[in-house]
Protein backbone atom coordinates (compact mmCIF):
# COMPACT_ATOMS: atom_id res chain seq x y z
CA UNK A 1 7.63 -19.00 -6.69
CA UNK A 2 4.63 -18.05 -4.75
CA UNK A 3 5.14 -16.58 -1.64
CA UNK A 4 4.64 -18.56 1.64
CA UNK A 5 1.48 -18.04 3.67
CA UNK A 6 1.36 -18.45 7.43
CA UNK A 7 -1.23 -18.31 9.66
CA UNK A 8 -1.78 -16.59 13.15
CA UNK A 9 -4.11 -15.62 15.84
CA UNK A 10 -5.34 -16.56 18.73
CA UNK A 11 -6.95 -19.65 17.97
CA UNK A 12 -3.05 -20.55 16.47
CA UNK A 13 -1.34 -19.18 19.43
CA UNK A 14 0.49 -16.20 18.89
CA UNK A 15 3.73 -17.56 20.48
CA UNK A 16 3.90 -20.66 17.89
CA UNK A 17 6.68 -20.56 15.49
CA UNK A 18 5.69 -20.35 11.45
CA UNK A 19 7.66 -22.98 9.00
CA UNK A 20 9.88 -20.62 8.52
CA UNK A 21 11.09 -20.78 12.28
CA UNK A 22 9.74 -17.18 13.34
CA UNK A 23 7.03 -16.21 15.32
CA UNK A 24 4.28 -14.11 15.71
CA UNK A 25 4.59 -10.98 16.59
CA UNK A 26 6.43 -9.97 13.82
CA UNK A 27 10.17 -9.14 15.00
CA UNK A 28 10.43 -5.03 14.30
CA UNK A 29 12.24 -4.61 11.72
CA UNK A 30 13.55 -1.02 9.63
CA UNK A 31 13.85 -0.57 5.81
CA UNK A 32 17.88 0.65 4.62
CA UNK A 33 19.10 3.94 6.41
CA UNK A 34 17.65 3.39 9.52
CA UNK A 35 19.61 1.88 12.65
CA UNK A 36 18.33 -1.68 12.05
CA UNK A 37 18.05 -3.18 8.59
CA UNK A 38 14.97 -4.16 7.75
CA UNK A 39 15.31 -7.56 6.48
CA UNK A 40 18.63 -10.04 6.22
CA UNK A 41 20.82 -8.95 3.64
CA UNK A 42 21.44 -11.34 1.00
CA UNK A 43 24.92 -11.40 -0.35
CA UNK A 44 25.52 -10.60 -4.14
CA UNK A 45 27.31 -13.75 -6.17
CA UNK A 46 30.07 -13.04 -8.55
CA UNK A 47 29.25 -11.64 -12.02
CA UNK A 48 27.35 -14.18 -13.86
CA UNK A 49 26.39 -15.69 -9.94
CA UNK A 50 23.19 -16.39 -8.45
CA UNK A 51 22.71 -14.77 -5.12
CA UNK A 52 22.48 -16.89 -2.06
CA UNK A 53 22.40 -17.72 1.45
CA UNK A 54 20.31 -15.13 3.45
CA UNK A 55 23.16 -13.40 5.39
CA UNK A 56 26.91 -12.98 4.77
CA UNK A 57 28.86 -15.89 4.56
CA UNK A 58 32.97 -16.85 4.06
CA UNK A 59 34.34 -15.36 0.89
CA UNK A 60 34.79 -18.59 -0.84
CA UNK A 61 38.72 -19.76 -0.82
CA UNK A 62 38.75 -19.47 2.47
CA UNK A 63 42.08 -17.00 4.14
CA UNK A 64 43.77 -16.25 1.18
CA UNK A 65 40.53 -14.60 -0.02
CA UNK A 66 40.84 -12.15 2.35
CA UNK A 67 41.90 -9.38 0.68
CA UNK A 68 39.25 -9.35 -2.03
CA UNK A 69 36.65 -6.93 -1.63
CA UNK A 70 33.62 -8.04 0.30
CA UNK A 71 30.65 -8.28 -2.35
CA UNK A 72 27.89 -5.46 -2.08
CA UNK A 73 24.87 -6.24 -0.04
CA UNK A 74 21.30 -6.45 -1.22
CA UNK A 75 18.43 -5.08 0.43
CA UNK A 76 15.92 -7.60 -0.51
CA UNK A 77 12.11 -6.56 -0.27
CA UNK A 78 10.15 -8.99 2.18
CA UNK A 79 8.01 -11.86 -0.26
CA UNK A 80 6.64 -13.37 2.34
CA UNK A 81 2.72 -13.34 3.78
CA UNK A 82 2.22 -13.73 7.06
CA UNK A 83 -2.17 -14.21 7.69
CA UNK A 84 -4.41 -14.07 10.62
CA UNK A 85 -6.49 -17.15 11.22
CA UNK A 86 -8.49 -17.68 8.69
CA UNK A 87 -11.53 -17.80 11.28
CA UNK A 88 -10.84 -14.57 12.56
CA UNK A 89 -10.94 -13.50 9.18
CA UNK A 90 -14.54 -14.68 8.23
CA UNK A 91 -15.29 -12.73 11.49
CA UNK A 92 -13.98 -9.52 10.32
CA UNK A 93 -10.56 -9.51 11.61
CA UNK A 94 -8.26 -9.76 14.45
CA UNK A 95 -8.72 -7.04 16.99
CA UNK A 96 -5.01 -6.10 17.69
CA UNK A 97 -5.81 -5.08 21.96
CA UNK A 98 -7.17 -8.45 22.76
CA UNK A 99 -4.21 -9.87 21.61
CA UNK A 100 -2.08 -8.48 24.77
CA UNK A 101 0.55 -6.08 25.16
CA UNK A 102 3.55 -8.01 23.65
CA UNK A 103 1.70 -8.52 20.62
CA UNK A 104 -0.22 -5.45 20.11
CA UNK A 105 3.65 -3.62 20.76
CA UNK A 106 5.56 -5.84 18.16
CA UNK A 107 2.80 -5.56 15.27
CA UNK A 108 3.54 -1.15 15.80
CA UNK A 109 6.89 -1.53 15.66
CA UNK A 110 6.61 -3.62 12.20
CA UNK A 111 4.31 -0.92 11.07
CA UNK A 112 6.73 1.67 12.47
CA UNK A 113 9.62 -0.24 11.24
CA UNK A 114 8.87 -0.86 7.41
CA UNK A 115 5.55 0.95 6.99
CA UNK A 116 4.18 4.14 8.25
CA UNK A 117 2.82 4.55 12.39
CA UNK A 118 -1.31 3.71 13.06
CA UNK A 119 -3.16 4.67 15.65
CA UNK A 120 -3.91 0.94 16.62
CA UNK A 121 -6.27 1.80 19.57
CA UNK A 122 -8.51 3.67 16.91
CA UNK A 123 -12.40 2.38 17.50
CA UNK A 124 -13.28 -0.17 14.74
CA UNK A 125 -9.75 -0.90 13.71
CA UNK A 126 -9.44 -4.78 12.99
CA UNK A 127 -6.17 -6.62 11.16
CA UNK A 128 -7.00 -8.31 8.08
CA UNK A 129 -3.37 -9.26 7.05
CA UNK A 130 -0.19 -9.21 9.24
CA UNK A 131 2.52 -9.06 6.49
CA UNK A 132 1.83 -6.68 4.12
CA UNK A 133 -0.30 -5.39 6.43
CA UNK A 134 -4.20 -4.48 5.62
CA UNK A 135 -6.31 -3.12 8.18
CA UNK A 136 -9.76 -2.23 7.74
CA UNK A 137 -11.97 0.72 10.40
CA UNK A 138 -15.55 0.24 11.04
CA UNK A 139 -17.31 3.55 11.41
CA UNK A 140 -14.86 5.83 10.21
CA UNK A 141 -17.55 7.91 8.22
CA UNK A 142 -20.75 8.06 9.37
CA UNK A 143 -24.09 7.24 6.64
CA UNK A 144 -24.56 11.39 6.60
CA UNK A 145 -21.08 11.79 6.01
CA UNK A 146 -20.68 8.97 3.45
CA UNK A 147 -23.68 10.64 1.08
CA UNK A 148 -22.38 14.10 1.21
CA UNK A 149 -20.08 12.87 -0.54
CA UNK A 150 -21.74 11.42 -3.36
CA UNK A 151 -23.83 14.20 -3.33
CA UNK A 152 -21.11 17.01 -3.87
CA UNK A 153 -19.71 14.56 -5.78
CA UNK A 154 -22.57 14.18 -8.00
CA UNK A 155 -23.80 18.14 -7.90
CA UNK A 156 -19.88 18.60 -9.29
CA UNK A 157 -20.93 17.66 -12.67
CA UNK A 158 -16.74 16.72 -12.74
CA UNK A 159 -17.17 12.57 -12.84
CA UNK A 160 -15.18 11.76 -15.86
CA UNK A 161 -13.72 8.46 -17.39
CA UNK A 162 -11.35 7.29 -14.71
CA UNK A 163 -7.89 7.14 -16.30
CA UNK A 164 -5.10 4.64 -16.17
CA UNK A 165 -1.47 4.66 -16.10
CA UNK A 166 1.35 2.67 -17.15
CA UNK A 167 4.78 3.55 -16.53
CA UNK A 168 3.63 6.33 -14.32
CA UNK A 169 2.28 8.13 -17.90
CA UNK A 170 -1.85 8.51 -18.16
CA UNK A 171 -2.09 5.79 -21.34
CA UNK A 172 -5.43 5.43 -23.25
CA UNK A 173 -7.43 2.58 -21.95
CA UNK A 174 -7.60 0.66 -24.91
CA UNK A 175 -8.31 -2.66 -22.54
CA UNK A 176 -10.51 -1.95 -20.36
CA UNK A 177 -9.08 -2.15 -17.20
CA UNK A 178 -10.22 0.58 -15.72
CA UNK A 179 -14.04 1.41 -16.63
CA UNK A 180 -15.56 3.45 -13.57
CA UNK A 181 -15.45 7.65 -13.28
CA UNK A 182 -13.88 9.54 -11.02
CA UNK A 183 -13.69 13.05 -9.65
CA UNK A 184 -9.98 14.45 -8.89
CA UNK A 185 -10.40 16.88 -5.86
CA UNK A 186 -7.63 19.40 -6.94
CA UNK A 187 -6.71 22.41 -5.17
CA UNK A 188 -9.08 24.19 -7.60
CA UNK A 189 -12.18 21.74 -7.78
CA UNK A 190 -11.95 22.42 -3.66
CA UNK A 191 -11.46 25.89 -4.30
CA UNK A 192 -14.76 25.95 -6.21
CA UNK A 193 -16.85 23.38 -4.31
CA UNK A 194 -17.32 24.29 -1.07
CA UNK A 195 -19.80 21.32 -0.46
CA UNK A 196 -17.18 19.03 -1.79
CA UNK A 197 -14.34 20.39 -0.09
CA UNK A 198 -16.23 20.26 3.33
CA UNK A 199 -17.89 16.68 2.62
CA UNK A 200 -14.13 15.21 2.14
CA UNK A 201 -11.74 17.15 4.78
CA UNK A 202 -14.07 15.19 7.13
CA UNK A 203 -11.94 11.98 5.64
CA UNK A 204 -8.93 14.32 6.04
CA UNK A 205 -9.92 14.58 9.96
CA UNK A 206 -10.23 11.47 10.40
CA UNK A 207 -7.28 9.93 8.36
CA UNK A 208 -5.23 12.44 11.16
CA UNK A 209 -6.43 10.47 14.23
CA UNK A 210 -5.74 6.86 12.15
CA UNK A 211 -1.90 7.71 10.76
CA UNK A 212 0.43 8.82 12.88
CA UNK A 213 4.33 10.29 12.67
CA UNK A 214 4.85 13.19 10.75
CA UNK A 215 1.60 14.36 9.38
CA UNK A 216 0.68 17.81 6.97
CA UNK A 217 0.25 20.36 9.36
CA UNK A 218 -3.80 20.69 10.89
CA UNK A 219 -3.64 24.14 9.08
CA UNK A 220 -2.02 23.56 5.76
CA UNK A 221 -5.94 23.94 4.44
CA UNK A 222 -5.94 22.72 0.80
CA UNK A 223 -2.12 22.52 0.54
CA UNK A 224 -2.91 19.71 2.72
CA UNK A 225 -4.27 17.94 -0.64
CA UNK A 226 -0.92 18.06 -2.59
CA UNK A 227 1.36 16.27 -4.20
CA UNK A 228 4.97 16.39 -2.47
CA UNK A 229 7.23 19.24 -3.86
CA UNK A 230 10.31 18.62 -1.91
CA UNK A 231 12.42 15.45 -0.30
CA UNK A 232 10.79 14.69 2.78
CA UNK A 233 7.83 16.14 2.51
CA UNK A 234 4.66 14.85 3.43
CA UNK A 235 1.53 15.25 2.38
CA UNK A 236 -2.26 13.57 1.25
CA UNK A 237 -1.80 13.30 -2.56
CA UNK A 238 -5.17 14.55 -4.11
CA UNK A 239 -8.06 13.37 -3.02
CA UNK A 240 -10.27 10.53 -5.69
CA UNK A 241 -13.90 10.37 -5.70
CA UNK A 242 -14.92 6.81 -7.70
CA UNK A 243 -18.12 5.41 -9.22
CA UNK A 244 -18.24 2.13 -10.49
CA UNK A 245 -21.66 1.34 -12.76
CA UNK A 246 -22.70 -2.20 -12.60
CA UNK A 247 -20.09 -4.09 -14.34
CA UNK A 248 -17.50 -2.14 -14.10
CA UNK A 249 -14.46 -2.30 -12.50
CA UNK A 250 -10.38 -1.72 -12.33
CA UNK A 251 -8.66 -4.56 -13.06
CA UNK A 252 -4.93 -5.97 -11.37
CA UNK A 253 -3.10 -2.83 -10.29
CA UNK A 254 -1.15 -1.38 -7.59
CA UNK A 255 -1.19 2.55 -6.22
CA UNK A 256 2.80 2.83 -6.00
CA UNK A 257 4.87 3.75 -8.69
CA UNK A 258 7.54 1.65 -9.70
CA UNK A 259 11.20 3.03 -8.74
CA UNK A 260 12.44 4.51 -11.67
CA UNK A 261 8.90 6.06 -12.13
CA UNK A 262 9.25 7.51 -8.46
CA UNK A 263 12.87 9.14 -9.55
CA UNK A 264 11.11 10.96 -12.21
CA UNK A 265 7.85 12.09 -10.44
CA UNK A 266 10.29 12.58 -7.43
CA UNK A 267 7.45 11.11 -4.63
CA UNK A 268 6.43 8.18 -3.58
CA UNK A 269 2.66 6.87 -2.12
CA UNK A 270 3.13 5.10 1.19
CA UNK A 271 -0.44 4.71 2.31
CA UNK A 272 -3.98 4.14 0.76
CA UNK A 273 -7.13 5.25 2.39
CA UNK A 274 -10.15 4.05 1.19
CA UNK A 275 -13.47 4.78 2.35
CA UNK A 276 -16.73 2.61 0.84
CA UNK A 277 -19.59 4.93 0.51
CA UNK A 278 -22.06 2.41 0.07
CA UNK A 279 -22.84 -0.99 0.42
CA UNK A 280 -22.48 -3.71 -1.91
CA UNK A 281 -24.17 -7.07 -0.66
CA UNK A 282 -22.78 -8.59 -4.17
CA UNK A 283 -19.69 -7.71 -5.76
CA UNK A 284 -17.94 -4.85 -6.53
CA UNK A 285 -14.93 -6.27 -4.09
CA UNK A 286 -11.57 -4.95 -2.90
CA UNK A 287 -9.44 -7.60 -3.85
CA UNK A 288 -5.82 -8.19 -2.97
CA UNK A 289 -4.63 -10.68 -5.38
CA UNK A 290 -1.21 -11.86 -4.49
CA UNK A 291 -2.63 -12.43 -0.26
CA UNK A 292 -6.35 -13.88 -1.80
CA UNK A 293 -8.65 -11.43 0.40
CA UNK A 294 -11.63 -9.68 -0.61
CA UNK A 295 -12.98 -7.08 1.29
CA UNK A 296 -16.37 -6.54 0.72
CA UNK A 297 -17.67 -2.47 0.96
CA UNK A 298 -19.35 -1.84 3.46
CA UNK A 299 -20.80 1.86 4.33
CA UNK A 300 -18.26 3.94 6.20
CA UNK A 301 -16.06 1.22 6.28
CA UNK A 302 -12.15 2.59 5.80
CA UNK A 303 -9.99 0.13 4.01
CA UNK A 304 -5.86 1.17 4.52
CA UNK A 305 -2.90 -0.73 3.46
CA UNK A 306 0.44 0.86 2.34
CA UNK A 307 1.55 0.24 -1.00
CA UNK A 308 5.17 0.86 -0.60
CA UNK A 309 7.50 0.38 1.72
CA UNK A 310 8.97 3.34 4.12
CA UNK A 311 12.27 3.80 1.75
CA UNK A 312 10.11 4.45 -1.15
CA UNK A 313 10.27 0.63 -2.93
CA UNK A 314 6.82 -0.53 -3.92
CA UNK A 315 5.12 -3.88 -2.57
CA UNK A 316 3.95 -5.77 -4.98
CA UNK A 317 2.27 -7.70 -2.47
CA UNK A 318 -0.66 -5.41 -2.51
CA UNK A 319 -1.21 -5.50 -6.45
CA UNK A 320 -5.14 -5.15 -6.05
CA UNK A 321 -8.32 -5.40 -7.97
CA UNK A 322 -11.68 -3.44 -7.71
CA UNK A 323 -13.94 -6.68 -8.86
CA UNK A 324 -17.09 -6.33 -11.48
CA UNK A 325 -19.89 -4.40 -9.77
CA UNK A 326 -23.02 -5.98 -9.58
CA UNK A 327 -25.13 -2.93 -8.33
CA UNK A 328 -23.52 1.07 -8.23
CA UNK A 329 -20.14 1.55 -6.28
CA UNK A 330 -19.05 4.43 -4.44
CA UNK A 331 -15.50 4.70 -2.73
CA UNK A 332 -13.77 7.90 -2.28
CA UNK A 333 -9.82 7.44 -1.46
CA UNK A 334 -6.88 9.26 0.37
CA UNK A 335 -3.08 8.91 -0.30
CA UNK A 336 -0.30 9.43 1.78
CA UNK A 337 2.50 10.19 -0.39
CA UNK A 338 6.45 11.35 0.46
CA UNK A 339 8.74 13.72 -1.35
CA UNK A 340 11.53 11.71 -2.57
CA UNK A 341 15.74 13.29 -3.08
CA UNK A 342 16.30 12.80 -7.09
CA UNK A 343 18.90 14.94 -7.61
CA UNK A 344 21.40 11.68 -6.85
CA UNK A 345 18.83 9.70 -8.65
CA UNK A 346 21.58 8.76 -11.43
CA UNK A 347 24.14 8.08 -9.06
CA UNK A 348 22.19 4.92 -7.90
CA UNK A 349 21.12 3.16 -11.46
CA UNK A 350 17.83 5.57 -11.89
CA UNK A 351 16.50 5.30 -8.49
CA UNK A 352 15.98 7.67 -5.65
CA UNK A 353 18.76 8.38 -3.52
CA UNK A 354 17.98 6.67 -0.54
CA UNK A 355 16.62 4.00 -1.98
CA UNK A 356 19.59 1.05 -2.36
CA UNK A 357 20.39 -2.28 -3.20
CA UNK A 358 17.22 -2.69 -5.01
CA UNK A 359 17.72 -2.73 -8.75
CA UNK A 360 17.45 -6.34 -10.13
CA UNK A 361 15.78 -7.85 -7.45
CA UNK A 362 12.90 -9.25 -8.47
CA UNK A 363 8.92 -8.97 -6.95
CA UNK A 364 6.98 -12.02 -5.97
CA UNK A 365 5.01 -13.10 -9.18
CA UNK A 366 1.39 -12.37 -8.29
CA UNK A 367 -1.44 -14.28 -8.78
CA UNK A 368 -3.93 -12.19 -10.69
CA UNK A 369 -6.72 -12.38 -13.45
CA UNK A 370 -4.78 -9.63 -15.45
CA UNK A 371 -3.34 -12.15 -17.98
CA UNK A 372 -7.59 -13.48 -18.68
CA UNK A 373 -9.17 -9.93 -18.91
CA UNK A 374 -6.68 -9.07 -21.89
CA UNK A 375 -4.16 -7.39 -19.83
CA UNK A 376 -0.64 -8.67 -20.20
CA UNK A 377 0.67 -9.25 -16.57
CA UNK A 378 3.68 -7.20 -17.29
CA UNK A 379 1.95 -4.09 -17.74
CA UNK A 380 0.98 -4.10 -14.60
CA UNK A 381 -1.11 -0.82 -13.92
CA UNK A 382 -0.73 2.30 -11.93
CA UNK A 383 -3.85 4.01 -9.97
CA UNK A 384 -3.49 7.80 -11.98
């Protein structure tokens, strides 16, 4: 079933209730673990059951039931959309302070609550999509900044065949979905390129004033650019330089692994960062698939949306596709990944310790050209 969209803003009235009899703000809600669950639990039928109702009811039989034991609980991943007005969208977005204090304070604590803390007083920041959220930053680079990159980028010599994973396993790209090149800054391409190393720590700076909560320390230096080595640790997963040649593109994917995939690789990515380092007046689009936005790039222009959800489970929500390129494409891309517990990994059916309730539960079915281009929907591909 497709998910249900709703619409806010201020021209709808941020106080009016959506059809499914909630409004806008977004309640704050937390994912399992924390002191608040993050969405309704739905209770778990017998064996060879359907799951219903969203939130406990009777044990069926009524008293004499009572000494069965109560059925395990499900944490089921939010399927919903919730959209601004779709004017505000053709505008570029809903500006989150001129929606007043109530609002601006119940849209952080959804972020806080099932995502990962933004600065939303940040200069340029606008709200593209409420639930998952997308949020795009005017500005964040500057034109100088945005071409040292390609330069360094360029001088490198290190563009190569972008790769493309399914599984979580590099796979050869025998279909084409992925066709641009890419640079991997890793601790030794920094190492060895101090132009490039300088050109993209000023995305580093910035990403620090746009995230907030528990950051890499200002002075990690390159460990900064690291993938997580221990539960709970947090840090901005290596750094991507991409070049898309007319025509080319990445076809329907999303940046998170998949939970069994996260128990082996033991960390999870919470937050994309993407930065457009040119412009593209014709194609070449970011485009969310399952919540039907594009976003167009624009120079300097940061693009962030979190691709899982703060206990590690991926959102298929934001399965994504970078659209044909009509002229050259430049993006360059930041990820803020977490260190995940997998020693108790078997103990819970494969997945990471803290993560529960999940297994079975299936993802909204997105909408998505995979199934046209040659790529069978179910292998669904991972950003490597």
């Amino acid at each position: 079933m497709q998910p249900a969209a709703h619409t806010m803003g201020r021209s709808a009235g941020l106080s009016a209730a959506t059809s499914r009899g909630t409004a806008w703000p977004p309640a704050p809600r937390r994912c399992p673990g924390a002191a608040v669950p993050a969405v309704r639990p739905v209770v778990t039928a017998a064996a060879g059951g359907k799951a219903s109702g969203s939130g406990p009811k009777a044990a069926a039989g009524g008293p004499a039931a009572a000494g069965k034991k109560a059925a395990p609980q499900q944490w089921v991943p939010p399927n919903g959309i919730l959209k601004i007005n779709p004017e505000l969208l053709a505008t570029g977005g809903l500006e989150v302070g001129r929606e007043g204090p109530q609002a601006k304070a119940s849209f952080d604590g959804h972020l806080k609550g099932l995502f990962m803390p933004v600065n939303l007083d940040h200069p340029g920041l606008r709200v593209l999509n409420i639930d998952p959220p997308l949020l795009t930053v005017e500005g964040f680079m500057s034109a100088e900044e945005c071409d040292a990159v390609v330069a360094a980028a360029t001088a490198s010599g290190l563009m190569k065949q972008s790769g493309v994973g399914v599984g979580g396993y590099q796979v050869k790209d025998a279909d084409n979905v992925r066709t641009s090149s890419t640079l991997a800054a890793t601790t030794e391409v920094l190492a060895q390129h101090a132009d490039l190393s300088s050109a993209l720590n000023v995305m580093l700076e910035r990403a620090r004033g746009l995230l907030q909560g528990q950051l890499p320390p200002a002075d990690a230096g390159a460990a900064a650019f690291a993938r997580p080595s221990a539960p709970g640790q947090i840090s901005f997963e290596l750094p991507q330089v991409a070049r898309y040649q007319p025509g080319q593109h990445f076809l329907t994917h999303e940046d998170a692994f998949p939970p069994p995939v996260v128990a082996t690789k033991g960390y999870q990515r919470r937050a994309t960062l993407l930065v457009y380092l040119n412009d593209c007046v014709e194609g070449g689009a970011t485009k969310f698939d399952v919540l039907d936005i594009a976003v167009q790039p624009r120079k300097g222009t940061a693009l962030l949306f979190f691709p899982a959800f703060s206990n590690g489970v991926n959102d298929r929500r934001t399965l994504h596709t970078a659209q044909d390129a009509v002229a050259e494409k430049w993006v360059t891309q930041l990820w803020m990944s977490v260190g995940v517990r997998t020693a108790a990994a078997s103990a819970n059916g494969g997945l990471p310790a803290f993560v529960t309730g999940v297994k079975g539960v299936s993802a909204p079915e997105p909408r998505s050209r995979a199934g046209k281009r040659g790529v069978p929907p179910q292998r669904i591909n991972t950003k490597i």
